[in-house]
N, C-alpha and C. Protein backbone atom coordinates (compact mmCIF):
# COMPACT_ATOMS: atom_id res chain seq x y z
N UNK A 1 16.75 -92.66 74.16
CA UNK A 1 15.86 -92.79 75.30
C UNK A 1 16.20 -94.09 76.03
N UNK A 2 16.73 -93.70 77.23
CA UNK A 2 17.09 -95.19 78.27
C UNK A 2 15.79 -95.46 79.11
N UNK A 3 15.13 -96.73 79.35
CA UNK A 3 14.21 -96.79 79.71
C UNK A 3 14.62 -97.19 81.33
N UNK A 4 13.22 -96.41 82.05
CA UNK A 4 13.40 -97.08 83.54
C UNK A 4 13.10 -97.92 84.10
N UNK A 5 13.26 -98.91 85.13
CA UNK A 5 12.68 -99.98 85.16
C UNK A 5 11.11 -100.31 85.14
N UNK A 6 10.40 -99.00 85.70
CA UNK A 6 9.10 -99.66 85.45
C UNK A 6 8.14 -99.53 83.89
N UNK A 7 9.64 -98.71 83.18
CA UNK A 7 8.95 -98.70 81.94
C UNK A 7 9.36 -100.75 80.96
N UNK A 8 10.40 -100.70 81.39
CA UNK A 8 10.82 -102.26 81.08
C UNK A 8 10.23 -103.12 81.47
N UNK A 9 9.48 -102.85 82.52
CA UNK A 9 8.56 -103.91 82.92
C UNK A 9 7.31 -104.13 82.15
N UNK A 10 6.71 -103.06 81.40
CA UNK A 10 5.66 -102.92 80.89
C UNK A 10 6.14 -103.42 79.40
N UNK A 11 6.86 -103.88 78.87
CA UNK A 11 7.44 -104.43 77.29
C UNK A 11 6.75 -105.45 77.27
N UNK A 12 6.20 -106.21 76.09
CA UNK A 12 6.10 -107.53 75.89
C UNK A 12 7.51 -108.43 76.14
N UNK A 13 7.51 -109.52 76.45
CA UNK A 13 8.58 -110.39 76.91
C UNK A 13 9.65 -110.19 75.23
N UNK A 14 9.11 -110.32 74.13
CA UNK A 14 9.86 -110.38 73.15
C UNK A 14 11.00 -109.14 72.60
N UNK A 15 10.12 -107.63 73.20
CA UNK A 15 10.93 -106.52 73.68
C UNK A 15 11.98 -106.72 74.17
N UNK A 16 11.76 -107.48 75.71
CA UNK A 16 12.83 -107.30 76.50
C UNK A 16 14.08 -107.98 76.41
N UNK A 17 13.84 -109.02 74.97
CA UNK A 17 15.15 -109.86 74.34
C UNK A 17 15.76 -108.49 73.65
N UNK A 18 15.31 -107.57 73.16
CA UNK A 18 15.62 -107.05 71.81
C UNK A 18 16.72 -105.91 72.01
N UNK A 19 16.58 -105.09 71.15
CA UNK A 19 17.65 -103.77 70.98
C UNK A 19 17.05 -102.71 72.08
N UNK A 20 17.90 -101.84 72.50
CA UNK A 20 17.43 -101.15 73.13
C UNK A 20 16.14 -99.83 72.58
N UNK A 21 17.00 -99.85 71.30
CA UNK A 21 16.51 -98.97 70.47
C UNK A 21 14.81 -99.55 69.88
N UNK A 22 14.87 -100.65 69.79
CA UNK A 22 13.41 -101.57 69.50
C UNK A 22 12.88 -101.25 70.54
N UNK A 23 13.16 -100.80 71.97
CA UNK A 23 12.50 -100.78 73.19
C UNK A 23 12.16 -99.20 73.11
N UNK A 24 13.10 -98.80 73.04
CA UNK A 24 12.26 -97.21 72.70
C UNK A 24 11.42 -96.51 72.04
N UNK A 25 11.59 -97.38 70.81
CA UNK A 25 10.80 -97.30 70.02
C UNK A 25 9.28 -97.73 70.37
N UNK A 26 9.03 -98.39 70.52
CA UNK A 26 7.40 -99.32 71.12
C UNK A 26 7.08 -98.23 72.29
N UNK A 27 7.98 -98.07 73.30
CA UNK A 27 7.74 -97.38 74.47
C UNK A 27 7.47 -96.08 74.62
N UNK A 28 8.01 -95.10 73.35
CA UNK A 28 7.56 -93.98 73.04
C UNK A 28 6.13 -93.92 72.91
N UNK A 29 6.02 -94.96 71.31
CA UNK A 29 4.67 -94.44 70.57
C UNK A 29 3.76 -95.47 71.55
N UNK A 30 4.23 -96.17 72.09
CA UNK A 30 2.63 -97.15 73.55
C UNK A 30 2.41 -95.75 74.27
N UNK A 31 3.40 -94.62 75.01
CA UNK A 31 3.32 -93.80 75.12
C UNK A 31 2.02 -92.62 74.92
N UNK A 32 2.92 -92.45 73.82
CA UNK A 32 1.79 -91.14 72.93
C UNK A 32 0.29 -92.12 72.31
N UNK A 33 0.63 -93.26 72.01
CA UNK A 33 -0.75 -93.57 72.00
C UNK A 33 -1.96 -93.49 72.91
N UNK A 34 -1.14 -94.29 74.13
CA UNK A 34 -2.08 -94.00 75.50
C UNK A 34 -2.72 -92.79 76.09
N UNK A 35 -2.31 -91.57 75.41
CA UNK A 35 -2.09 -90.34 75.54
C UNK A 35 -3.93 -90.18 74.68
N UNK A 36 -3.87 -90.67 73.73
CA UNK A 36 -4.99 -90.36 72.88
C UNK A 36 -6.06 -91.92 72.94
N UNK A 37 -5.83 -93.21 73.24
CA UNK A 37 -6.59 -94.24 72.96
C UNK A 37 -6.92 -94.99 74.13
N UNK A 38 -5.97 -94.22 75.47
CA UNK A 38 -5.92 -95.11 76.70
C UNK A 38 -5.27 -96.31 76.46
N UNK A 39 -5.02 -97.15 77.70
CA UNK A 39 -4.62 -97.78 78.03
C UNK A 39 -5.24 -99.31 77.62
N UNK A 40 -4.91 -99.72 76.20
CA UNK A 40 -5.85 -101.12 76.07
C UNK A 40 -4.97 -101.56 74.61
N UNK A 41 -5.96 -102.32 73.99
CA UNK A 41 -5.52 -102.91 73.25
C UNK A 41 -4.99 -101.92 71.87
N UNK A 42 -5.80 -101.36 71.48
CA UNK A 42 -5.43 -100.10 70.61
C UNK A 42 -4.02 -99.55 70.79
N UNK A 43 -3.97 -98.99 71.75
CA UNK A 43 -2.67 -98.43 72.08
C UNK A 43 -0.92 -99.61 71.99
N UNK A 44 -1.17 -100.83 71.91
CA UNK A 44 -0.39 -101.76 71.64
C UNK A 44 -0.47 -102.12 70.24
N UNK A 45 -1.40 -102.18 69.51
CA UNK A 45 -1.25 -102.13 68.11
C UNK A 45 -0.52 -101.11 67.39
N UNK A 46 -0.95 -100.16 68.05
CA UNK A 46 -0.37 -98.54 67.41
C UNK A 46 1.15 -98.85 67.49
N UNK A 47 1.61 -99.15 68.88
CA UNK A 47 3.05 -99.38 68.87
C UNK A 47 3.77 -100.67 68.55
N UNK A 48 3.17 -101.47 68.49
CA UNK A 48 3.60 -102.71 67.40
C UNK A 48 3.94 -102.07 65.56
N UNK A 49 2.68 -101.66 65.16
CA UNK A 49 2.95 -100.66 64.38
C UNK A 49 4.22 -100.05 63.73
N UNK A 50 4.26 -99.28 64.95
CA UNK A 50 5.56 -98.02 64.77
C UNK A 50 6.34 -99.12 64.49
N UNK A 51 6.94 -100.32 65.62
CA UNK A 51 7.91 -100.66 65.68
C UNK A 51 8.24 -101.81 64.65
N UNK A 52 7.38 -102.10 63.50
CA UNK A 52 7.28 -102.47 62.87
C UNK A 52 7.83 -101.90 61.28
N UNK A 53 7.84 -100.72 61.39
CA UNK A 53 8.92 -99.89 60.39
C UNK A 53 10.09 -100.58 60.19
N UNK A 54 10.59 -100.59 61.55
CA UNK A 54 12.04 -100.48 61.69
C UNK A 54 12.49 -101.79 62.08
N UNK A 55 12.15 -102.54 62.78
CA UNK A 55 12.44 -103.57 62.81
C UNK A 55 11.52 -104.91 62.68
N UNK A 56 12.14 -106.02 62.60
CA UNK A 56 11.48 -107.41 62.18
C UNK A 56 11.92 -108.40 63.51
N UNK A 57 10.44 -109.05 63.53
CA UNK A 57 10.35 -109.97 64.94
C UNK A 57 11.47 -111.59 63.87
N UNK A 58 12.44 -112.20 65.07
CA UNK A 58 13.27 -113.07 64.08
C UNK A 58 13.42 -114.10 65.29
N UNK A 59 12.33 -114.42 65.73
CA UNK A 59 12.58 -115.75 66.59
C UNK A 59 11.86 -115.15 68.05
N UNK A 60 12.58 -115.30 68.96
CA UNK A 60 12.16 -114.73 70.34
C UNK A 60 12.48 -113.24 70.47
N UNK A 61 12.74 -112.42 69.25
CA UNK A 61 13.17 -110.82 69.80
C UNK A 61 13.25 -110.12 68.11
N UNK A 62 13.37 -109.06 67.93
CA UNK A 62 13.56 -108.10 67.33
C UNK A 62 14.57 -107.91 67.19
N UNK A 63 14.53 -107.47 65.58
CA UNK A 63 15.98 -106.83 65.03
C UNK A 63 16.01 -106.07 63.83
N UNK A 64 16.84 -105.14 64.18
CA UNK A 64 16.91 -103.95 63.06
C UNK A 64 16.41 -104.51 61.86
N UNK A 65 15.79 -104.02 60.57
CA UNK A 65 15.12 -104.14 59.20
C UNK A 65 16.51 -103.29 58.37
N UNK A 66 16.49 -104.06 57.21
CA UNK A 66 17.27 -103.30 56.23
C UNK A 66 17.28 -102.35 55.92
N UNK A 67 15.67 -101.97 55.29
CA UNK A 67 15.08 -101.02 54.79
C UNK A 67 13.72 -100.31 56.31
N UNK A 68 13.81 -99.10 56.64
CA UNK A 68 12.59 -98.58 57.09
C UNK A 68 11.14 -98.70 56.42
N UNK A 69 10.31 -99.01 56.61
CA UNK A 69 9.00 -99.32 55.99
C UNK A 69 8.01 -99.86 56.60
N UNK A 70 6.88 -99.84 56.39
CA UNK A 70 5.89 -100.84 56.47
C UNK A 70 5.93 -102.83 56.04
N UNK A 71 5.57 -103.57 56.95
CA UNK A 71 6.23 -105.09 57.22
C UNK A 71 5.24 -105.60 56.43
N UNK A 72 4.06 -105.35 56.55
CA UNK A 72 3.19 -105.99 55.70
C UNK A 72 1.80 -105.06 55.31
N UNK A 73 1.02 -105.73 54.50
CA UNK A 73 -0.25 -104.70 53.79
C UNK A 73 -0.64 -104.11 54.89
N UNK A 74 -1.30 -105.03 56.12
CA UNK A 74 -2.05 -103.95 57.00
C UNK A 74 -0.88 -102.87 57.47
N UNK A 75 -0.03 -103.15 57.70
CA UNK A 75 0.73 -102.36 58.44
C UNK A 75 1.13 -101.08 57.66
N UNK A 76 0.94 -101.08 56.29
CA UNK A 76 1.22 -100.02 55.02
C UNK A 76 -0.23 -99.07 55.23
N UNK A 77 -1.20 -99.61 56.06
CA UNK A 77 -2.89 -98.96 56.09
C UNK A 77 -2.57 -98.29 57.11
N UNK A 78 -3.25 -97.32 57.16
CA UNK A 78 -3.52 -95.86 57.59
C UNK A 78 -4.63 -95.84 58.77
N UNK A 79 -4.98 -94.98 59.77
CA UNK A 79 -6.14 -94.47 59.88
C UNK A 79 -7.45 -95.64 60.03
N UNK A 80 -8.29 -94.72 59.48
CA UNK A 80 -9.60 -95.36 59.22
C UNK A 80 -9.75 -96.36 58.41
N UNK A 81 -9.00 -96.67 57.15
CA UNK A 81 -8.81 -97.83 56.17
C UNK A 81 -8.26 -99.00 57.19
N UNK A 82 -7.27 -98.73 57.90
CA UNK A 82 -6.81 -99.90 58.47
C UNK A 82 -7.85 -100.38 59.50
N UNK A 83 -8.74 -100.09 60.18
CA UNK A 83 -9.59 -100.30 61.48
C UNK A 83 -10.36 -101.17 60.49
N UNK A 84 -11.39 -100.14 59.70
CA UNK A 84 -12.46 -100.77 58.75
C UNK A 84 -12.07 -102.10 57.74
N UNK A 85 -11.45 -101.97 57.55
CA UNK A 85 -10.47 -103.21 55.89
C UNK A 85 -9.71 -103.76 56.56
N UNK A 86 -9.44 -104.35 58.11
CA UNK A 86 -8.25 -105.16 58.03
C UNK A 86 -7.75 -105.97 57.45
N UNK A 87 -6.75 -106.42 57.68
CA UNK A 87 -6.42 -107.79 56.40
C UNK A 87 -5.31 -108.30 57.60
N UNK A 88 -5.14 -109.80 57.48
CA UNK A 88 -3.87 -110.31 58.24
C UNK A 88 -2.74 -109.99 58.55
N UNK A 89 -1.89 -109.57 59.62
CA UNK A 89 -0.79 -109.30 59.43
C UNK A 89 0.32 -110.31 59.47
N UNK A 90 1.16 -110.25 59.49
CA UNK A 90 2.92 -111.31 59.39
C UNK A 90 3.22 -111.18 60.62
N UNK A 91 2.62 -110.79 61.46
CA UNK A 91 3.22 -111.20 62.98
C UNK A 91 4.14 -110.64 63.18
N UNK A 92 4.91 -109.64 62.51
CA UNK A 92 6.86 -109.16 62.54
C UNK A 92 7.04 -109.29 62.24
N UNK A 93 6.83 -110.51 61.01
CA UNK A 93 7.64 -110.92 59.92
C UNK A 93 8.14 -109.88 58.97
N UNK A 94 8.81 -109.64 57.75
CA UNK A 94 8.92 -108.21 57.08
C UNK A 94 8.30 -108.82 55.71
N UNK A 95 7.15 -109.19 55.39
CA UNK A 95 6.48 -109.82 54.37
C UNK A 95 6.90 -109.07 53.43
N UNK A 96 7.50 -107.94 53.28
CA UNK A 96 7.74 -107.35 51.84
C UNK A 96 9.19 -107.01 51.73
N UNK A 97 9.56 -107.85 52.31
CA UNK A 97 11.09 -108.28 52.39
C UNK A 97 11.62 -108.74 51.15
N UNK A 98 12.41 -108.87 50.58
CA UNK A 98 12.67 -109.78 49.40
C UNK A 98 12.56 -111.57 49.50
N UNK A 99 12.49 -112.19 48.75
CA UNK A 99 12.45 -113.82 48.76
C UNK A 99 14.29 -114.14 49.36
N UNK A 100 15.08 -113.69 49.14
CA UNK A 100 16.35 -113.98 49.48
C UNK A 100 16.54 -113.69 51.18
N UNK A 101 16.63 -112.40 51.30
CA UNK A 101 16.21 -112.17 53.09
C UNK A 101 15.24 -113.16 53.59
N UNK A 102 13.88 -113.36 52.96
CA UNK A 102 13.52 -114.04 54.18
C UNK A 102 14.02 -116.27 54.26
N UNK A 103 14.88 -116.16 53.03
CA UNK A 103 15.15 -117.36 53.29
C UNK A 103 16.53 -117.21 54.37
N UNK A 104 16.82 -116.27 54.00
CA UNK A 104 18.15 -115.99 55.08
C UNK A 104 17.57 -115.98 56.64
N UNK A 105 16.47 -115.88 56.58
CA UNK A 105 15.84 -115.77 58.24
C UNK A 105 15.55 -117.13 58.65
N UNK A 106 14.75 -117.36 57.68
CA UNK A 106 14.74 -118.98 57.11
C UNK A 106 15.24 -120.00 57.52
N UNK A 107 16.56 -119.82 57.67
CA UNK A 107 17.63 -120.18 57.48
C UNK A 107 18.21 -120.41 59.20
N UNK A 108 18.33 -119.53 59.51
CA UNK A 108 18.68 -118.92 61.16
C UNK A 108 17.54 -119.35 61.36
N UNK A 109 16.30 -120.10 61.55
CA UNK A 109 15.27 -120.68 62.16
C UNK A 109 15.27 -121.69 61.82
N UNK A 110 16.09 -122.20 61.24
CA UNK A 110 16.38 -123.74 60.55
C UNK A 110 14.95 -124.08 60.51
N UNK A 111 14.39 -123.54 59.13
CA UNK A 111 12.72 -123.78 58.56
C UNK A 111 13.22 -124.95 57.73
N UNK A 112 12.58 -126.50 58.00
CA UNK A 112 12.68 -127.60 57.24
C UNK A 112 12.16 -126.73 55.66
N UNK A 113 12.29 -127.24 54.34
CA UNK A 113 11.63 -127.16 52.95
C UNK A 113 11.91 -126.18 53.00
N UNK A 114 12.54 -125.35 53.57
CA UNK A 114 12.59 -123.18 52.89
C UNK A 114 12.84 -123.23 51.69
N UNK A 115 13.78 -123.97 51.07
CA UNK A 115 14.22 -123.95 49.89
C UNK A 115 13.21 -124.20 48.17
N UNK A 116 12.11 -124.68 48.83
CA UNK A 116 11.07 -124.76 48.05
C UNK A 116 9.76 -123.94 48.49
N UNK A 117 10.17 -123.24 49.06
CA UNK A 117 8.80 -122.42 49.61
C UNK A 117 8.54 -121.35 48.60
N UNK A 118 7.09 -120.60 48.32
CA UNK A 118 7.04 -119.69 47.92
C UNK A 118 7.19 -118.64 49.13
N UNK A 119 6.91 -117.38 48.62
CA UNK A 119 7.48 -115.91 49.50
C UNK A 119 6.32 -116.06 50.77
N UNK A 120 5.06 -115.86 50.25
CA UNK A 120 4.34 -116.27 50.64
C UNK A 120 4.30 -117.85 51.72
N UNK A 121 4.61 -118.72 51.52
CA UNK A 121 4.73 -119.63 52.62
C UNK A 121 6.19 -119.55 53.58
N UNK A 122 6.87 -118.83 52.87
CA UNK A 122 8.34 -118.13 54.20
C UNK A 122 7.49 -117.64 55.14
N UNK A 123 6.94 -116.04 54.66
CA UNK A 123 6.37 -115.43 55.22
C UNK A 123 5.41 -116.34 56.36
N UNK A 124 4.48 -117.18 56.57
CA UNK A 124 3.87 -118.38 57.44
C UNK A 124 5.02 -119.01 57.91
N UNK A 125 5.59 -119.51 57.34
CA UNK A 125 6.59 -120.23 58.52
C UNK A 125 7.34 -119.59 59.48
N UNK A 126 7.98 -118.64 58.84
CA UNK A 126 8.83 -117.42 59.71
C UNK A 126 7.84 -117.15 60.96
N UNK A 127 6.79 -116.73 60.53
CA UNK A 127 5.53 -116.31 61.73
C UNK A 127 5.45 -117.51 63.26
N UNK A 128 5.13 -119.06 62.09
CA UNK A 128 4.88 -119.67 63.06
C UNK A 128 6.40 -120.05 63.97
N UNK A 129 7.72 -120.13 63.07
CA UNK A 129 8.51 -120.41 63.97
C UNK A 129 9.20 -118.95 65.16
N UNK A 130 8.73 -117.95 64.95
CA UNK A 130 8.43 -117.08 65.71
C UNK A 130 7.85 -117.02 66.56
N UNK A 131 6.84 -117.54 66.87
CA UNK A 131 5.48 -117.85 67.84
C UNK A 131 6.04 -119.14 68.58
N UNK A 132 6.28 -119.90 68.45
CA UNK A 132 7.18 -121.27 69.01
C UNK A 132 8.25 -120.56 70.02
N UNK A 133 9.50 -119.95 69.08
CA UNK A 133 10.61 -119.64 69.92
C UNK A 133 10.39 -118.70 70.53
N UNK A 134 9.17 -117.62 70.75
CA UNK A 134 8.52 -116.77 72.00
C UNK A 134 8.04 -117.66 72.97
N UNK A 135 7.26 -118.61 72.77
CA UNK A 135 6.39 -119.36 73.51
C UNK A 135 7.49 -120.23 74.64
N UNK A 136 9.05 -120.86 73.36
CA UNK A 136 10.06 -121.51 74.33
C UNK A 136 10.78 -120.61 75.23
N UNK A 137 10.78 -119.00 74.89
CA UNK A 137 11.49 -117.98 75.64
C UNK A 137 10.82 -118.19 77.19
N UNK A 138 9.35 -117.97 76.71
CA UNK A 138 8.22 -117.62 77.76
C UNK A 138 8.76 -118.77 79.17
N UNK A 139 8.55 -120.01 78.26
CA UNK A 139 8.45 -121.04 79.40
C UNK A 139 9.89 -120.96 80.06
N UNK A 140 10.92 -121.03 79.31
CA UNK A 140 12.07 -121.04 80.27
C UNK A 140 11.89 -119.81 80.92
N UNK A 141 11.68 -118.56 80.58
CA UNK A 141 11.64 -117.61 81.96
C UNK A 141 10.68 -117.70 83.21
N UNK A 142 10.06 -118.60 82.71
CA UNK A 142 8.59 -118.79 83.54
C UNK A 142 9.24 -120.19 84.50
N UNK A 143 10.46 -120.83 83.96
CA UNK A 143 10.84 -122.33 85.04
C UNK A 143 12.07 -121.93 85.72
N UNK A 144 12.47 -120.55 85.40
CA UNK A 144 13.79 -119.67 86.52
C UNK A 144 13.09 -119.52 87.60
């Protein structure tokens, strides 16, 4: 699926770094969600979601996952369990990644201490230095 421009326009900025295939993906199921939840916040979760199988947020953009799956607990929840029981998510991170991958991400985000982190505090740092290098994407496209 090649997207058209006014569907590219509608991506989150971190999309529009990414694979094309990461873009189709989100853009389908924002799609078919909107179809059933309208046009709001729901319908962007749903496709964060999907696109969350398949790939992992790794700085300012998305990129293919090793394994297909669910990234973290909420994202493994279903339905009605997930609305009612939320629990935190990893932001993109692939929290059920192995400890070796995510120091390798780690790593490529040049995370000061990775090397002593538990899985659990990768997983937080990865997030926050994710949220930073979106935020530095943002502003330089925002001072073109």
């Amino acid at each position: 699926m090649v997207l058209n421009k006014t569907e590219k326009n509608r991506l989150p900025a971190t999309l529009k770094r990414s694979p094309a295939k990461a873009q189709a993906t989100y853009m389908h199921t924002l799609e078919s969600a909107e179809e059933v939840h309208g046009d709001g916040e729901a319908a962007h979760r749903i496709a964060f979601g999907s696109l969350k199988h398949s790939f992992e947020k790794v700085g300012d953009h998305w990129e293919p996952k090793g394994e297909r799956g669910p990234s973290d607990d909420q994202d493994a929840k279903s339905g009605v369990d997930a609305r009612k029981n939320p629990v935190k998510t990893a932001g993109g991170v692939d929290a059920r990644a192995s400890k070796e991958h995510l120091l390798q991400i780690a790593k490529r985000l040049d995370i000061r201490g990775r090397s002593t982190m538990t899985k659990a505090d990768l997983v937080v740092a990865i997030d926050k230095a994710n949220q930073s290098a979106s935020a530095k994407s943002l502003r330089k496209s925002k001072a073109r």
